[in-house]
Protein backbone atom coordinates (compact mmCIF):
# COMPACT_ATOMS: atom_id res chain seq x y z
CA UNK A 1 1.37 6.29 22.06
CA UNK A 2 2.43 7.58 25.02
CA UNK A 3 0.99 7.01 28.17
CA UNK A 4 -0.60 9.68 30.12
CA UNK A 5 -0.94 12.17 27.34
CA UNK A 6 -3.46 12.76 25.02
CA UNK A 7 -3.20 14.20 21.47
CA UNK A 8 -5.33 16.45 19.52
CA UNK A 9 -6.50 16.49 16.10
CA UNK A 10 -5.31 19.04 14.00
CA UNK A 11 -6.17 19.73 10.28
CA UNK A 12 -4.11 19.32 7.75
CA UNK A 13 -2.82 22.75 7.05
CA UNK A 14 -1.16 22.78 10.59
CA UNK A 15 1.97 21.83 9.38
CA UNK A 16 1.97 23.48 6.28
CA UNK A 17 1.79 26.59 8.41
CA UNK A 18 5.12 24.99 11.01
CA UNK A 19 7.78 25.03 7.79
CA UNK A 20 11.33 25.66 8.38
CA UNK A 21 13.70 26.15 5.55
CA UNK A 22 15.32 23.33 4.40
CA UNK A 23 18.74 23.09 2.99
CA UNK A 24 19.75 26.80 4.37
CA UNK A 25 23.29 25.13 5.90
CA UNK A 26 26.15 22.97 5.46
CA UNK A 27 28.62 21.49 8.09
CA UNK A 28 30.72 24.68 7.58
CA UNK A 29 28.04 27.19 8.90
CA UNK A 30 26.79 24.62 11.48
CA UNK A 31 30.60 24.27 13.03
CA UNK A 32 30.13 28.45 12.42
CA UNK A 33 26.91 28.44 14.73
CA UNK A 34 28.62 26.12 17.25
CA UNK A 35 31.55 28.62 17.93
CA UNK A 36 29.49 30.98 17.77
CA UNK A 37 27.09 30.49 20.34
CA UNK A 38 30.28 30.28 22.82
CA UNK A 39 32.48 33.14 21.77
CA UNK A 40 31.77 36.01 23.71
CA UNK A 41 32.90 33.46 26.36
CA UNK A 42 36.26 33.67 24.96
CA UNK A 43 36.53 37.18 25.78
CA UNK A 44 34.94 37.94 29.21
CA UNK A 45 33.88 35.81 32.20
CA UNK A 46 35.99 33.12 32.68
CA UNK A 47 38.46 35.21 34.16
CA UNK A 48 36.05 35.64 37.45
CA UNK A 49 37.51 32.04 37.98
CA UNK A 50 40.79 33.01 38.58
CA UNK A 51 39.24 34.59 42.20
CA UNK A 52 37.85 31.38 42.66
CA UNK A 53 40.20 28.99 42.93
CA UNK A 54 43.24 30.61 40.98
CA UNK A 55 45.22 29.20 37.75
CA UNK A 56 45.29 25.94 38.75
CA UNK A 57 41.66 25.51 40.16
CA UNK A 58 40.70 27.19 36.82
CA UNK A 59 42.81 25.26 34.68
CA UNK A 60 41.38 21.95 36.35
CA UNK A 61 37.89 23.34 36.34
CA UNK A 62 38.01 23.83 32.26
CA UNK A 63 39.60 20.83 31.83
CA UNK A 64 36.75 19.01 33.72
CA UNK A 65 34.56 20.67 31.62
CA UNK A 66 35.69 20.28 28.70
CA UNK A 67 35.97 17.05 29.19
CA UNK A 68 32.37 17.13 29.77
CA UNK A 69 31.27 19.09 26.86
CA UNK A 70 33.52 16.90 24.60
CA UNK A 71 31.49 13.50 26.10
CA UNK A 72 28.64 15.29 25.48
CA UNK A 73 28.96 16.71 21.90
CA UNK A 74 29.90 13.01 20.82
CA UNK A 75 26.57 11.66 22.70
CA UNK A 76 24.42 14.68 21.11
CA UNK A 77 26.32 14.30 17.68
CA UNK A 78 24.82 10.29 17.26
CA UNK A 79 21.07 11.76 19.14
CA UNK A 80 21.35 14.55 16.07
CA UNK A 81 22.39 12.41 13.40
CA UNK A 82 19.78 9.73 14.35
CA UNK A 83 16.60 11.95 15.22
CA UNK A 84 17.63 15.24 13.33
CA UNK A 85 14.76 17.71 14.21
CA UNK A 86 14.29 21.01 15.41
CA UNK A 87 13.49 20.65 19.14
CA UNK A 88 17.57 18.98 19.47
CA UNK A 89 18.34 18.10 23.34
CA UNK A 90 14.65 17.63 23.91
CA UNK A 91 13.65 15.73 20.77
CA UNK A 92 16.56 13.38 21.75
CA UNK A 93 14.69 13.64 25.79
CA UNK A 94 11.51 13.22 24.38
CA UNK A 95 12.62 9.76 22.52
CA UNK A 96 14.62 8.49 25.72
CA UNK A 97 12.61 9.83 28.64
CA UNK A 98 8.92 10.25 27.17
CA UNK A 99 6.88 13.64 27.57
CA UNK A 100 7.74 14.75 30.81
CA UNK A 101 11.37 14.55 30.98
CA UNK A 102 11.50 15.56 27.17
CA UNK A 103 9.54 18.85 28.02
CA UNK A 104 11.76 19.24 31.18
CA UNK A 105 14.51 19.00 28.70
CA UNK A 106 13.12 21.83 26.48
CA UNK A 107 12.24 24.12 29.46
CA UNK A 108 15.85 23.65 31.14
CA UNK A 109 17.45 24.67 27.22
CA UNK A 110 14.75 27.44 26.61
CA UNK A 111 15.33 29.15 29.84
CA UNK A 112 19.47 29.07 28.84
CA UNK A 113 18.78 30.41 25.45
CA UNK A 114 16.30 32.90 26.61
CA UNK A 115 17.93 33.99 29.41
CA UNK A 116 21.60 34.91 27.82
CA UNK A 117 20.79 36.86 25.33
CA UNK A 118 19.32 39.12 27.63
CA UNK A 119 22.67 39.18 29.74
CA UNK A 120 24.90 39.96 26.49
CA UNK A 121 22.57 42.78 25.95
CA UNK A 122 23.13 44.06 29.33
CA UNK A 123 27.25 43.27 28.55
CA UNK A 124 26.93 44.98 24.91
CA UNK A 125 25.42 48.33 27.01
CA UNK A 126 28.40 48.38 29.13
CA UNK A 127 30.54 47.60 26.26
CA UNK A 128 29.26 50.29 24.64
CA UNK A 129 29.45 52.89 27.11
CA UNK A 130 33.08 51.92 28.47
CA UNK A 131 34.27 52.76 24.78
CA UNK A 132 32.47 55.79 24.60
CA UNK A 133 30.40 55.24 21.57
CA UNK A 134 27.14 57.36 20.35
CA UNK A 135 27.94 59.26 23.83
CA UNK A 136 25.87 56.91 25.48
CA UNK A 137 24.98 57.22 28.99
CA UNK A 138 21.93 54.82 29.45
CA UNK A 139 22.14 51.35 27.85
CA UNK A 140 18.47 50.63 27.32
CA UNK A 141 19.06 51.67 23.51
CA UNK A 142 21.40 49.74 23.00
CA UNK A 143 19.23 46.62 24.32
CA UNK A 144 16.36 48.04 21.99
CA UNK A 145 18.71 48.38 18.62
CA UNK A 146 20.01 45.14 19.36
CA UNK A 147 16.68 42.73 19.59
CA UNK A 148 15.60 45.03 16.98
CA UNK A 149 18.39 45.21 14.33
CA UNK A 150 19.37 41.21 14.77
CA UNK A 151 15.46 39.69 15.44
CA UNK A 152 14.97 41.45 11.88
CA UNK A 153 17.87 39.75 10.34
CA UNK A 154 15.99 36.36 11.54
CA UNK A 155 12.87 37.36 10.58
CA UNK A 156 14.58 37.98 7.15
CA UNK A 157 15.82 34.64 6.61
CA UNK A 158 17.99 31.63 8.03
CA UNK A 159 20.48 31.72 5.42
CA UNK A 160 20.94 35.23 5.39
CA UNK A 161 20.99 35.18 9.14
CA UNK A 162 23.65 32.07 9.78
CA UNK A 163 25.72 33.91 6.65
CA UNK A 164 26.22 36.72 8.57
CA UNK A 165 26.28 35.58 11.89
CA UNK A 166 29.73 33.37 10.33
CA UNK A 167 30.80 36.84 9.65
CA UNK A 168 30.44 38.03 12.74
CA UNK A 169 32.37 35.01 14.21
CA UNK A 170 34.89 34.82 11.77
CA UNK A 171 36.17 38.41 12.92
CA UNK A 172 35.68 37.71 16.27
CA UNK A 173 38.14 34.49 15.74
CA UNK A 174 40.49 36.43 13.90
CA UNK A 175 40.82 38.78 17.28
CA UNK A 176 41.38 35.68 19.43
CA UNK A 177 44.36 34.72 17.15
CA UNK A 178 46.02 37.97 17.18
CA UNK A 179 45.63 38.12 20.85
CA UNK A 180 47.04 35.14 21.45
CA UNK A 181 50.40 35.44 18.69
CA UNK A 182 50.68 38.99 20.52
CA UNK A 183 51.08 37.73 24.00
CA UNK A 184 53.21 34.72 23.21
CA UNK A 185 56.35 36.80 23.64
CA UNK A 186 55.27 37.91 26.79
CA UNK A 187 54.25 34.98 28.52
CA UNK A 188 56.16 33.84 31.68
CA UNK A 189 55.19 30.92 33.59
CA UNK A 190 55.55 32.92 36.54
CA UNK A 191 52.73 35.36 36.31
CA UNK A 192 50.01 32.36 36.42
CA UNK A 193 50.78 31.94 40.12
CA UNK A 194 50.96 35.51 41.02
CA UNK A 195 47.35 35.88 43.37
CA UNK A 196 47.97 38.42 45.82
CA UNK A 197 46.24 35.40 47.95
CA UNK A 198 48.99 32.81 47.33
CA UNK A 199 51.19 32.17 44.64
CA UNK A 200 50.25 28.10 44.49
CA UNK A 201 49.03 25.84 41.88
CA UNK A 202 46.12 25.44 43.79
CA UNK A 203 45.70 28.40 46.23
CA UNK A 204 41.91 28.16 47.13
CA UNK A 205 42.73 23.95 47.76
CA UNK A 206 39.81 21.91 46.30
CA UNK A 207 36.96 23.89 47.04
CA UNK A 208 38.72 26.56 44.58
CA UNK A 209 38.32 24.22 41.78
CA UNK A 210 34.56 23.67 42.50
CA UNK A 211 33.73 27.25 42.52
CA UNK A 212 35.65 27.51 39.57
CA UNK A 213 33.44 25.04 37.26
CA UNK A 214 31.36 27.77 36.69
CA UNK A 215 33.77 29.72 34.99
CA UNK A 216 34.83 26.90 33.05
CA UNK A 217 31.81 26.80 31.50
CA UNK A 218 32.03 29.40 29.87
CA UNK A 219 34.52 28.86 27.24
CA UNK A 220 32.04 26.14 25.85
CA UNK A 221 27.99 27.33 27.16
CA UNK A 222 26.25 27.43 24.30
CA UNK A 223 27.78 24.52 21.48
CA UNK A 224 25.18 22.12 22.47
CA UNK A 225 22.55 23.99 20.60
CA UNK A 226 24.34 23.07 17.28
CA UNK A 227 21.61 20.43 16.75
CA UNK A 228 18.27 22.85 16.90
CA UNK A 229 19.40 23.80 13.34
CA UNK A 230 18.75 20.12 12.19
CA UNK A 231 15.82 20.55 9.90
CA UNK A 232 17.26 23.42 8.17
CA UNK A 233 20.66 21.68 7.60
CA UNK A 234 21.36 20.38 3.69
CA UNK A 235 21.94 16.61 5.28
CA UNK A 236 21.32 16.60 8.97
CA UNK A 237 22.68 12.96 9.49
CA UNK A 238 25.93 13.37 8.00
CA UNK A 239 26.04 17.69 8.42
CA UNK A 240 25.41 17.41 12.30
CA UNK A 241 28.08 15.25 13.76
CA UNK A 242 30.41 17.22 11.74
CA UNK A 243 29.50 20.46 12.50
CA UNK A 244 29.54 20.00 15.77
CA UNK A 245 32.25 18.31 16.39
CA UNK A 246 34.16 20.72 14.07
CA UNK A 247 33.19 23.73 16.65
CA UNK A 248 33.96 22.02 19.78
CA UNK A 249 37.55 21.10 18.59
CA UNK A 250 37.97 24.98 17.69
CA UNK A 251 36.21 25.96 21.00
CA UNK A 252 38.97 23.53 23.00
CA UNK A 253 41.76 25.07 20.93
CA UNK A 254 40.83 28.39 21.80
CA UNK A 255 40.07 27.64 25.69
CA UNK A 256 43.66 26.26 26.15
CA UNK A 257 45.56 29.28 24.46
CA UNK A 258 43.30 32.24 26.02
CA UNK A 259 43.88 30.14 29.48
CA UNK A 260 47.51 30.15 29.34
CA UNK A 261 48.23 33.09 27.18
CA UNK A 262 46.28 35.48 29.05
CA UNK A 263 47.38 34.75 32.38
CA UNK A 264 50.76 33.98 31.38
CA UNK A 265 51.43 37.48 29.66
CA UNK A 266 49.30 39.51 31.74
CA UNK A 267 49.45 37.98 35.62
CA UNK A 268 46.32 36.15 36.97
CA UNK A 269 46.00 39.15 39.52
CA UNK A 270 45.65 41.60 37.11
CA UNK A 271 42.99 39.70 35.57
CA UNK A 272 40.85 38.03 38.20
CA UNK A 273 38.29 40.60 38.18
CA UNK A 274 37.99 42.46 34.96
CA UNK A 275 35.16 42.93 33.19
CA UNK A 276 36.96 42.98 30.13
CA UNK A 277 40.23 40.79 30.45
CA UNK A 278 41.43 40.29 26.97
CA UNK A 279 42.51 44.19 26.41
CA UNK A 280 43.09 44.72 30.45
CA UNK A 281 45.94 41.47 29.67
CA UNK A 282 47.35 43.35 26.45
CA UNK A 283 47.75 46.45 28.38
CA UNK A 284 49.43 44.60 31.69
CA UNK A 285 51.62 42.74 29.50
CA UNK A 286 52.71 45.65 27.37
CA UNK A 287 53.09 48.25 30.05
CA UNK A 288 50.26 50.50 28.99
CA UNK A 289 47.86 51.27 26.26
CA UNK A 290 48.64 49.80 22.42
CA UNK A 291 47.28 49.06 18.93
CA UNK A 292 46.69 45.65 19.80
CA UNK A 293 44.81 46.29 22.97
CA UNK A 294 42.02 48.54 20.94
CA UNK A 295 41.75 46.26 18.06
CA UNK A 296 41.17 43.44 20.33
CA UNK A 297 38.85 45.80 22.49
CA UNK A 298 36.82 47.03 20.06
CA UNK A 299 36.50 43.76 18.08
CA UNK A 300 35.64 41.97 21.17
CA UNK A 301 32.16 43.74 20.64
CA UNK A 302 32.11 41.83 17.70
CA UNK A 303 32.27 38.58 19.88
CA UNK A 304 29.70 39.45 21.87
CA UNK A 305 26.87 40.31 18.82
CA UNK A 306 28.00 36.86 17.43
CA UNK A 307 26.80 35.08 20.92
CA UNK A 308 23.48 37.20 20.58
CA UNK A 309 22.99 36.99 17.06
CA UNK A 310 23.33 32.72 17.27
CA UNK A 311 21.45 32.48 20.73
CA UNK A 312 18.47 34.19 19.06
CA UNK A 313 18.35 31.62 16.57
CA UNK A 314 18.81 28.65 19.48
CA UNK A 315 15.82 30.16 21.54
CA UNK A 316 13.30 30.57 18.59
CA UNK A 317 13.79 27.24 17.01
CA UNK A 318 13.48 25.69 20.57
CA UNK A 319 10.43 27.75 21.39
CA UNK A 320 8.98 26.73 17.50
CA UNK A 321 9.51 23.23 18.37
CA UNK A 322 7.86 22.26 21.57
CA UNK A 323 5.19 24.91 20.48
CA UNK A 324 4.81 22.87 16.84
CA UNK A 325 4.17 19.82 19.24
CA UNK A 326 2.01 21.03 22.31
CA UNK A 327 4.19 21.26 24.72
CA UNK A 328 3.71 25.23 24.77
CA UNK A 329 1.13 27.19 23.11
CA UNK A 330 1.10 26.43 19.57
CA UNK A 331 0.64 29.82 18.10
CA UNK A 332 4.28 30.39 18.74
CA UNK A 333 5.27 28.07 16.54
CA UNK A 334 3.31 29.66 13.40
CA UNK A 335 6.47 30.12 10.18
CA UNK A 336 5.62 33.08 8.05
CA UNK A 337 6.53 33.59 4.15
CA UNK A 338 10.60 33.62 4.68
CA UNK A 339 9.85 30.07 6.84
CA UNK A 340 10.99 31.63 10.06
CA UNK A 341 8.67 31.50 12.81
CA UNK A 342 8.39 35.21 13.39
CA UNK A 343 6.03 34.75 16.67
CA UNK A 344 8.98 32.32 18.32
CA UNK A 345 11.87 35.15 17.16
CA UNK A 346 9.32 38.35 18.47
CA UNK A 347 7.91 37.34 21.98
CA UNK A 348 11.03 35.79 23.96
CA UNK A 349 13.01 39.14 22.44
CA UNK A 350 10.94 41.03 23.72
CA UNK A 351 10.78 39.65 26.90
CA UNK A 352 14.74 39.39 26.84
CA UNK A 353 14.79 43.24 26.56
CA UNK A 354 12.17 43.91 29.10
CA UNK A 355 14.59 42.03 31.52
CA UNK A 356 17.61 43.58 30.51
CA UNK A 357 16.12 46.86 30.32
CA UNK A 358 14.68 46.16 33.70
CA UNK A 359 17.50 44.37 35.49
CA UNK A 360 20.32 45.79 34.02
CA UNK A 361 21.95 42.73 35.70
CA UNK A 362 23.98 40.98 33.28
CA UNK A 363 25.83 38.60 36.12
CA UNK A 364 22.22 37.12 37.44
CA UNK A 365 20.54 36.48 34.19
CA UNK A 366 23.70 34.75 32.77
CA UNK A 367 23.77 32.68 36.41
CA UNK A 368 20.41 31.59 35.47
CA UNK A 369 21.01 30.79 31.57
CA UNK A 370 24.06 28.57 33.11
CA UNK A 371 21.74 26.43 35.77
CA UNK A 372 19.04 26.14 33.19
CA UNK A 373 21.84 24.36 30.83
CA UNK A 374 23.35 22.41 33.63
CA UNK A 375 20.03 20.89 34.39
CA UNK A 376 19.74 19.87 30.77
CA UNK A 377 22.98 18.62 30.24
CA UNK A 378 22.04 15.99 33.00
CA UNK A 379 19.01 15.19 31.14
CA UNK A 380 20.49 14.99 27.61
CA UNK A 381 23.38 13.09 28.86
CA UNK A 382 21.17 10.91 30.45
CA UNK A 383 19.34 10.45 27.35
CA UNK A 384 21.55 9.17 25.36
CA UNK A 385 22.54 6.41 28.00
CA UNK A 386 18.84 5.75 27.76
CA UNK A 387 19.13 5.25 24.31
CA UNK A 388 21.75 3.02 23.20
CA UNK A 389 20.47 0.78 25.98
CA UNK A 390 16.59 0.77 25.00
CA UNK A 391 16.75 0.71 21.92
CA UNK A 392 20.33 -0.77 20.46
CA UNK A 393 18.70 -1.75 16.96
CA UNK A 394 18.34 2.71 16.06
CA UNK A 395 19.73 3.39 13.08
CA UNK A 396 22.88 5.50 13.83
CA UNK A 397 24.56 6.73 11.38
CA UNK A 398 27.07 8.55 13.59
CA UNK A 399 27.99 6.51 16.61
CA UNK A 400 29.82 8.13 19.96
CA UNK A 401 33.16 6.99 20.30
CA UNK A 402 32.96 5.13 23.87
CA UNK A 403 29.43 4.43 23.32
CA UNK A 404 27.39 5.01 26.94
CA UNK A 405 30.57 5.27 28.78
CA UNK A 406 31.50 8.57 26.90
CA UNK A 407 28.25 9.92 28.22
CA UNK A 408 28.33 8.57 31.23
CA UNK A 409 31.33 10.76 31.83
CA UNK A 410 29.43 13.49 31.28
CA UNK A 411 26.61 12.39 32.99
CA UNK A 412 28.39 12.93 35.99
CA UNK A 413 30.54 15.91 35.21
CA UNK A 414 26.94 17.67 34.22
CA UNK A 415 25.62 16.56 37.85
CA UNK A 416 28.69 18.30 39.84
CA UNK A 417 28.12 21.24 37.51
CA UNK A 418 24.71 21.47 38.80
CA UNK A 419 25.76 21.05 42.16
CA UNK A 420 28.45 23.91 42.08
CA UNK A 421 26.59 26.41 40.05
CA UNK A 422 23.87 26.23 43.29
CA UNK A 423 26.76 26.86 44.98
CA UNK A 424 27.62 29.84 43.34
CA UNK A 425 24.61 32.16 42.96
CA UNK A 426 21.51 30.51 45.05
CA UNK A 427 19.41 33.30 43.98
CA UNK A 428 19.58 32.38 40.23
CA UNK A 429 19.58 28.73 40.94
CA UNK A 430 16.28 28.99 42.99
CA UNK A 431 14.89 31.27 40.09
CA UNK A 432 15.06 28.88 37.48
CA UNK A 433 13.82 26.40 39.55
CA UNK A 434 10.65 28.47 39.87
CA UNK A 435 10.40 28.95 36.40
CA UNK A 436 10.90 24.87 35.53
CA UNK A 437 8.02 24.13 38.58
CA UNK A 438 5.57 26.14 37.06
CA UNK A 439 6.11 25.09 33.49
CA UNK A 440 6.14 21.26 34.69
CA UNK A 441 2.49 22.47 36.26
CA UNK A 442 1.42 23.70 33.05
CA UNK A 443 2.52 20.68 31.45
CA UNK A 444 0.83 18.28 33.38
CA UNK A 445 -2.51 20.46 34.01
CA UNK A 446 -2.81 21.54 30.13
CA UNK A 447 -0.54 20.85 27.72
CA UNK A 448 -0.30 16.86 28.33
CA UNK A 449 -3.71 16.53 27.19
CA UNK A 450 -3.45 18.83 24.14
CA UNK A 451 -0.08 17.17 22.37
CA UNK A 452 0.07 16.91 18.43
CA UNK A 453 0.58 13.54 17.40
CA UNK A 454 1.78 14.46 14.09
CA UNK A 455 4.40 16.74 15.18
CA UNK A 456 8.10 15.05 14.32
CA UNK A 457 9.25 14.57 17.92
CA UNK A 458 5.63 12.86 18.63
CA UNK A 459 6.13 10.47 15.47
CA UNK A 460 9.53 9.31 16.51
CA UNK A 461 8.02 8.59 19.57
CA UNK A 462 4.78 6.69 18.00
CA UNK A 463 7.56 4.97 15.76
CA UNK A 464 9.21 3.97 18.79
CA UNK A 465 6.54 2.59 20.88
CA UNK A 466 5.08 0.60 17.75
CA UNK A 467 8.32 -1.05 17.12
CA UNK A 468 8.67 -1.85 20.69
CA UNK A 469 5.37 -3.61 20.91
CA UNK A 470 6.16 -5.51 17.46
CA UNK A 471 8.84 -6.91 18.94
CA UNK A 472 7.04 -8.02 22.47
């Protein structure tokens, strides 16, 4: 086994109690949870980049990464279809870069997943109270009825919950569409350029397309969790590459048109700092308040409850997995009756609404949900490159198109993300730091010695090493 850890015995009931559902989703609803995850992306937050480094810095800055999530979803599509469990990015880590770097794997995706739900909450309160609803003046209930209302949904079942959470999308997507055929006829090239602080391609120069990264991120954060739903897909090896594959082509599709179409009907300067840009671009473009600019208003809600809704999933099967193995307390990984582990749904929720109840600072927490995944993009990249070199012989039954060049790519497209979302917002880059030193110290003080051997991640590993030694 591994060296450095040790592994306790456990009885044989412990897995029995660790059950997921099997079978609970096709490629459709996978490709459903992909887009999903990223939606609410779609309709606020990018825009910020426009400030940063205008239309063209932004336009370079999502095609940069897009180009790295694309690299990346091929590399994580052949890790999913080859080692299809629960724990995703860091069961593929875990395989590549042993315990330590898998675990640092998990912690990066855990604090992403943990951390932006919170910050929708906090940008479902505002939502809420900008529109007027329930006369709401406070949006701490809001935060409450929403870990509440879609925890329960979980704790219901996964195939009820990724059912409705397609829903949920599926409306949202139909917004996006109608957005985009109803500014068509208002777009003019023109308004892309029209800053206040220049009227260039690239006013900001270079160092506007760095700071703009961050903003490009966010018409894709969040598809790379597509592959925690492995052991509850119907056929993981052949369900998984498609799936996610399937969402990031939709997620592209949609970047490109919102990108142009927005700007181009609306003006960049009317957009670079709104909160909520898809209704504030209707209304520029239009000359005032219309039908299309509430329907996409209101449903843009709906966009935002799909990102929560799928992002609870992605934390509590993340959370059940390195629990199931060790890596974190293992009582969080317990499954109840329904086969959803309840514990792994309950405690990050409500520690996601004690920070956004707390906080109330919906720009911070999503700063450090975006350096958490930056940091594991570098290591799941890097994985994969690990992978096809170590052990060439793995049976693949989805192979990336490029092979370790493809992810290579990406590798280095995650590292300059990392770099420029320090840049950005130091405070939530040194936070999640923090959090990954002192979970790395619990690791190697506690958990290393307390690992469960017959966990799935673990036995790929054993599988590994044996075959490894076979062949020396």
């Amino acid at each position: 086994m591994a060296k450095h850890v040790e592994y306790e015995k456990v009885g044989s009931d412990y897995l029995e109690q660790r059950q997921l559902k099997r079978g609970a989703a096709g490629w459709v609803l996978l490709a459903g949870l992909g887009v999903s995850y990223v939606i609410s992306g779609d309709f606020a937050g990018w825009n910020f980049g426009l400030a940063q480094g205008g239309w063209g810095g932004l336009l370079i800055a999502t095609a940069l990464m897009g180009l790295m999530y694309t690299c990346m979803v091929f590399g994580l599509a052949e890790m999913a279809s080859a080692l299809p469990v629960a724990g995703g990015g860091y069961g593929f880590a875990r395989r590549a870069l042993g315990p330590l770097g898998g675990f640092a794997t998990g912690v990066a995706i855990l604090i992403e997943y943990a951390m932006a739900p919170a910050a929708i909450a906090v940008f479902i309160g505002g939502y809420v109270e900008t529109l007027g609803l329930f006369g709401l003046t406070n949006s701490w209930p809001v935060y409450l009825v929403c870990f509440l209302v879609f925890i329960g949904v979980h704790l219901y079942g996964v195939g009820e919950a990724l059912r409705l959470m397609f829903a949920i999308t599926a409306v949202a997507v139909v917004a996006l569409v109608v957005f985009v055929v109803g500014m068509v006829p208002k777009f003019d090239p023109a308004k892309l350029f029209d800053l206040a602080e220049g009227d260039s391609f690239l006013p900001f120069g270079v160092t506007g397309v760095l700071a703009a990264l961050v903003f490009g991120i966010w018409f894709f954060l969040g598809v790379e969790g597509v592959p925690v739903a492995a052991e509850e897909a119907r056929d993981p090896r052949r369900d998984m590459p498609r799936g996610i594959i399937a969402a990031m082509v939709v997620l592209l599709v949609f970047a490109a048109a919102i990108l142009v179409f927005a700007a181009g009907g609306a003006g960049s300067e009317a957009l670079k700092a709104s909160d909520n840009p898809l209704p504030a671009a209707v209304r520029a473009a239009y000359g005032g308040d219309n039908a299309l600019a509430q329907v996409v208003n209101y449903v843009g809600l709906a966009g935002l409850v799909a990102s929560f809704f799928s992002l609870i999933f992605a934390y509590s099967r993340q959370l059940f997995a390195l629990s199931r193995a060790g890596y974190l307390p293992r009582w969080l990984s317990r499954t109840g009756r329904r086969k959803t582990p309840y514990l792994a749904l309950v405690v990050p929720g409500a520690i996601g609404f004690a920070l956004a109840a707390i906080t109330r600072n919906g720009a911070v927490l999503i700063n450090i949900a975006v350096f958490g995944a930056a940091l594991s993009y570098v290591l799941m990249t890097l994985s994969h490159i690990v992978l096809r070199v170590r052990e060439p012989d793995l049976e693949r039954p989805y192979r990336t198109p490029g092979g370790a060049v493809t992810t290579g790519v990406a590798l280095v497209l995650a590292v300059a993300a990392v770099v420029a979302t320090f840049f950005v917002d130091e405070v939530a880059a040194g936070i999640t730091a923090g959090i990954v030193v002192v979970a790395l110290a619990y690791f190697w003080f506690y958990s290393r010695h307390h690992l469960v051997a017959s966990a799935p991640e673990e036995e790929f590993a054993a599988i590994a090493q044996a075959e490894g030694e076979l062949k020396d």
